[in-house]
Protein backbone atom coordinates (compact mmCIF):
# COMPACT_ATOMS: atom_id res chain seq x y z
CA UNK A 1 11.39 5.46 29.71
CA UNK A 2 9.60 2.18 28.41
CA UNK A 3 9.08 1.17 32.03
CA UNK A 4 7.34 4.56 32.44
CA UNK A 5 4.54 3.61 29.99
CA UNK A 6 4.71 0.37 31.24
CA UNK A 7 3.38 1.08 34.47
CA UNK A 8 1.57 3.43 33.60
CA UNK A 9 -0.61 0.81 31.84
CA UNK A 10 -0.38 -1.63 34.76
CA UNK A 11 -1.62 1.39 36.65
CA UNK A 12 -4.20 2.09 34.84
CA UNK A 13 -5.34 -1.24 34.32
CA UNK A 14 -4.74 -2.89 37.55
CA UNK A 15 -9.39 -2.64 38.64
CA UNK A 16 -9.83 -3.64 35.57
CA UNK A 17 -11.72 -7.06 35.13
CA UNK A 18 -9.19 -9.96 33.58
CA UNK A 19 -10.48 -12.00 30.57
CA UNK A 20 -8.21 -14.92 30.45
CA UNK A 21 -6.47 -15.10 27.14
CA UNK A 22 -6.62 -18.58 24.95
CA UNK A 23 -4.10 -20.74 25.54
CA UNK A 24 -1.69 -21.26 23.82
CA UNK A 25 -1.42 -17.60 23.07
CA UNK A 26 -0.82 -18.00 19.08
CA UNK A 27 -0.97 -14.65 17.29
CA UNK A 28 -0.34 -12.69 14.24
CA UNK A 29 -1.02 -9.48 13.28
CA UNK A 30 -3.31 -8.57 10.45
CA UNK A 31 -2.96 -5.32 8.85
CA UNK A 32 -4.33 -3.20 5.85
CA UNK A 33 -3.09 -0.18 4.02
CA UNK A 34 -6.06 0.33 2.28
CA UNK A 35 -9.56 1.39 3.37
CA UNK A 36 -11.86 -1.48 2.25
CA UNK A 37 -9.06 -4.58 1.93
CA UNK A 38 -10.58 -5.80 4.92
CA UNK A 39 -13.93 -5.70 3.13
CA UNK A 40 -12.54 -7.49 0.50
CA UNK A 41 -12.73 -11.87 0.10
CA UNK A 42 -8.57 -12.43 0.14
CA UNK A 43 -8.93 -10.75 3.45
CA UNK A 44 -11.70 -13.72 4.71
CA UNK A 45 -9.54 -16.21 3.06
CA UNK A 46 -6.42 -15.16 4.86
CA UNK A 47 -7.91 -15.05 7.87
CA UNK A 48 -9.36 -18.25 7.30
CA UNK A 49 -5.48 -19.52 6.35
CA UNK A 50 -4.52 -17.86 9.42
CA UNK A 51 -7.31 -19.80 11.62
CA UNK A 52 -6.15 -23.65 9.97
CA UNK A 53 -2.52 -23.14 11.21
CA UNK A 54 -3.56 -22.63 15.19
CA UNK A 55 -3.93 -19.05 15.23
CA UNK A 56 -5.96 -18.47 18.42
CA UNK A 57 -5.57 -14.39 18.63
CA UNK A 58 -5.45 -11.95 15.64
CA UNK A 59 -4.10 -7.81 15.83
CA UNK A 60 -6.46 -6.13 13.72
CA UNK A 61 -4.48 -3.05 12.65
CA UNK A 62 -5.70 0.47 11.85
CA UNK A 63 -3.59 3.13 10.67
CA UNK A 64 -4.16 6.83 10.98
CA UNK A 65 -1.71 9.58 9.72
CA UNK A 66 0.17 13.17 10.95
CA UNK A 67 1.13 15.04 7.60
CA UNK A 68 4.70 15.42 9.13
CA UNK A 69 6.82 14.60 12.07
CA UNK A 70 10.22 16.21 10.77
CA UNK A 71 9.50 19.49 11.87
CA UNK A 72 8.02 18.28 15.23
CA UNK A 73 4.28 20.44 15.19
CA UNK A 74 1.81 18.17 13.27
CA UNK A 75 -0.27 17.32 16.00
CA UNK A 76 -2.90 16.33 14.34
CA UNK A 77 -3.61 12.64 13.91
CA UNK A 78 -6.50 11.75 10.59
CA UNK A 79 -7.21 9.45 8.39
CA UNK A 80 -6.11 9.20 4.40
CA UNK A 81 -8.98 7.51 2.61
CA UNK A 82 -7.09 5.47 0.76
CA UNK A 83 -4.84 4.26 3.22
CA UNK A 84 -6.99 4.32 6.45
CA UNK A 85 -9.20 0.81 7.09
CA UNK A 86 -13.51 2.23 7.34
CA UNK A 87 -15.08 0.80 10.51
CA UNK A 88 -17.22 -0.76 8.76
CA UNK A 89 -14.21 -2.90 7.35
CA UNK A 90 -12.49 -3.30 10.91
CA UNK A 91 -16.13 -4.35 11.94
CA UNK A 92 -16.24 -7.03 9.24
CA UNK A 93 -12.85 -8.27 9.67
CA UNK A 94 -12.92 -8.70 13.78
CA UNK A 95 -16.65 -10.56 13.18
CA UNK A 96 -15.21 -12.37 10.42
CA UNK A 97 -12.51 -13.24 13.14
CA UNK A 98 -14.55 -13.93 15.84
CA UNK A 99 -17.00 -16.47 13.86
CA UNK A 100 -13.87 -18.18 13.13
CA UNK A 101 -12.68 -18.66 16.70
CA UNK A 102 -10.12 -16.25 17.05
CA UNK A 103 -9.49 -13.76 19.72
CA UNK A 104 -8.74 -10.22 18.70
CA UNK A 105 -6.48 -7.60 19.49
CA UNK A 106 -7.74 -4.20 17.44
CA UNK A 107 -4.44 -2.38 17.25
CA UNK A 108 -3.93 1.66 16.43
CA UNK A 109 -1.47 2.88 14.84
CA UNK A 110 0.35 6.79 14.17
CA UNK A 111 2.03 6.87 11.04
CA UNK A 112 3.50 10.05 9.50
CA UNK A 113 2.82 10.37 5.56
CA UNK A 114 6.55 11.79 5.52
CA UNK A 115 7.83 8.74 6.32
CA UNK A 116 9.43 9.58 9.87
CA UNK A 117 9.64 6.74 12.03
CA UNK A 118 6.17 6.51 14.73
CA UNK A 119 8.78 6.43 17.67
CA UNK A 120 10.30 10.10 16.57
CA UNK A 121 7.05 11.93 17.41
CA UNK A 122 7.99 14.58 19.83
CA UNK A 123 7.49 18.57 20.45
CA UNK A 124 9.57 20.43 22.01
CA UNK A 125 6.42 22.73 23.90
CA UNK A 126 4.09 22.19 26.23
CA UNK A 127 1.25 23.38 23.85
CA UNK A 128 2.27 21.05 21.52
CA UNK A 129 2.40 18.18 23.96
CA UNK A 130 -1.20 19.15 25.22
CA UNK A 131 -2.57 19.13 21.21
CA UNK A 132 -0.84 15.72 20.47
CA UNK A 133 -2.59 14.13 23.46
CA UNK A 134 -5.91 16.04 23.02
CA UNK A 135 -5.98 14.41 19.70
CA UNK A 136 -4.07 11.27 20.29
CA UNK A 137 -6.90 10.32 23.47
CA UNK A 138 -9.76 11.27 20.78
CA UNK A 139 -7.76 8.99 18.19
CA UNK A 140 -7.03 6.01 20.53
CA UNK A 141 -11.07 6.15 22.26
CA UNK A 142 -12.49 6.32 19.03
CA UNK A 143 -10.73 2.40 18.66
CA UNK A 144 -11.31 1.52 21.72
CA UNK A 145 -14.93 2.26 21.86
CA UNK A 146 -15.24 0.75 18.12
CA UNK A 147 -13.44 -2.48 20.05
CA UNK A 148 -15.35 -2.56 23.17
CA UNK A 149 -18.64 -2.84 20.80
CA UNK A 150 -17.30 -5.32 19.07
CA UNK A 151 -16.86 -7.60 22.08
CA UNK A 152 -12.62 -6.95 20.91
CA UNK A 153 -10.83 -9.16 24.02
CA UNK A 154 -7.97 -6.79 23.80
CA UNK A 155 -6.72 -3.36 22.70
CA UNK A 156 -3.50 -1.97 21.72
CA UNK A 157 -3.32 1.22 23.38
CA UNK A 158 -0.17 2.45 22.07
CA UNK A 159 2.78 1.45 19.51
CA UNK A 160 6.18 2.01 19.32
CA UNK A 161 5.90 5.64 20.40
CA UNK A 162 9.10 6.00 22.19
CA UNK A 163 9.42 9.84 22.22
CA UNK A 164 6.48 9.57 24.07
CA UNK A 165 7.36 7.35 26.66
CA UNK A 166 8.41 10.08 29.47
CA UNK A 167 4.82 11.85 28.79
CA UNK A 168 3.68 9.74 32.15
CA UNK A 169 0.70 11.94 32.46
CA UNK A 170 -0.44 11.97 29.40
CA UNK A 171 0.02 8.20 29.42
CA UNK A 172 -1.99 7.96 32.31
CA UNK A 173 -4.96 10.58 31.51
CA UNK A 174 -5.10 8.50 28.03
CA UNK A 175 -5.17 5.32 29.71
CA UNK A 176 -8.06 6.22 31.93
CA UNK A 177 -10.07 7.56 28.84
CA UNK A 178 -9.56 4.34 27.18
CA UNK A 179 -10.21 2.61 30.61
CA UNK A 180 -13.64 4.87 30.74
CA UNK A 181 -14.57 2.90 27.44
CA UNK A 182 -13.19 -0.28 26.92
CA UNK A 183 -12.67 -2.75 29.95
CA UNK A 184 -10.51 -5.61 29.03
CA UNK A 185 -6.83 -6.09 28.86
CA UNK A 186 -4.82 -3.49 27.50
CA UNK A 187 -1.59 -3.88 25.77
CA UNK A 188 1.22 -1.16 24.50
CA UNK A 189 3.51 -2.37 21.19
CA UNK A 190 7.18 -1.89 21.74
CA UNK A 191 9.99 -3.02 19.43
């Protein structure tokens, strides 16, 4: 089913201009459980750390939440305040990137506050199906516009959500809302 998403993102992203990315491609990701750490100075020092050992492209991570995935109908994705980076931080940290050279990557994520694995999202009805993507295409354009106005060079458009992976249209209707927004490369997280 991974090849599914796949091309759907090849798809999707095959009229899309190409910014080259630096080479070597050196990356790590960067990622914050807390809704101002990027705001906060061991955030501009690691970064900085990160930027003296080569690091040419940085995943800025953002995490949003479903209550529950056990019994298979939360559909609907939010953020925890204390947990969820402000855009005002992700701001901060992909300037703070980008005035130190580094490429970035902002990268979404769909966590469950039950702590169910991202790749067990699934429903079992159509309904259900429609509300997750309904809600996961306003969570994933809401990034993707933040990243396309702040000049991101790519964007993660999905992560490890294998139950997802045989959804091909929502895939691709996702894909071409992101595509509406945000014009560089695209890239999906597997494990």
């Amino acid at each position: 089913m991974r090849l599914a998403v796949v091309a759907a993102v090849a798809t999707a992203a095959a009229s899309a201009p190409r910014r080259v990315p630096p080479q070597p491609f050196a990356g790590y990701v960067f990622d914050a459980f807390s809704n101002d750490t990027y705001l906060e100075p061991v955030a501009n020092a690691s970064m900085q750390a990160l930027a003296a050992t080569g690091v040419r492209v940085v995943e800025i991570v953002v995490t949003q939440y479903l209550t529950t995935t056990a019994p298979h109908t939360d559909t609907n994705i939010h953020p925890v305040a204390a947990l969820t980076p402000t855009d005002a931080a992700l701001r901060a940290a992909i300037a703070h990137a980008h005035q130190l050279g580094i490429a970035v990557a902002l990268k979404p994520h769909v966590d469950s506050l039950d702590g169910v694995w991202r790749g067990e999202i699934a429903f079992n009805t159509s309904a259900l199906w429609n509300a997750w993507w309904s809600n996961y295409t306003a969570f994933i354009t809401h990034y993707a516009t933040l990243a396309a106005d702040s000049n991101v060079e790519f964007f993660n458009v999905g992560t490890e959500l294998d139950s997802t992976e045989s959804q091909v249209a929502g895939w691709r209707a996702t894909i071409a809302a992101v595509r509406a927004v945000f014009n560089g490369p695209l890239w999906y997280g597997c494990v």
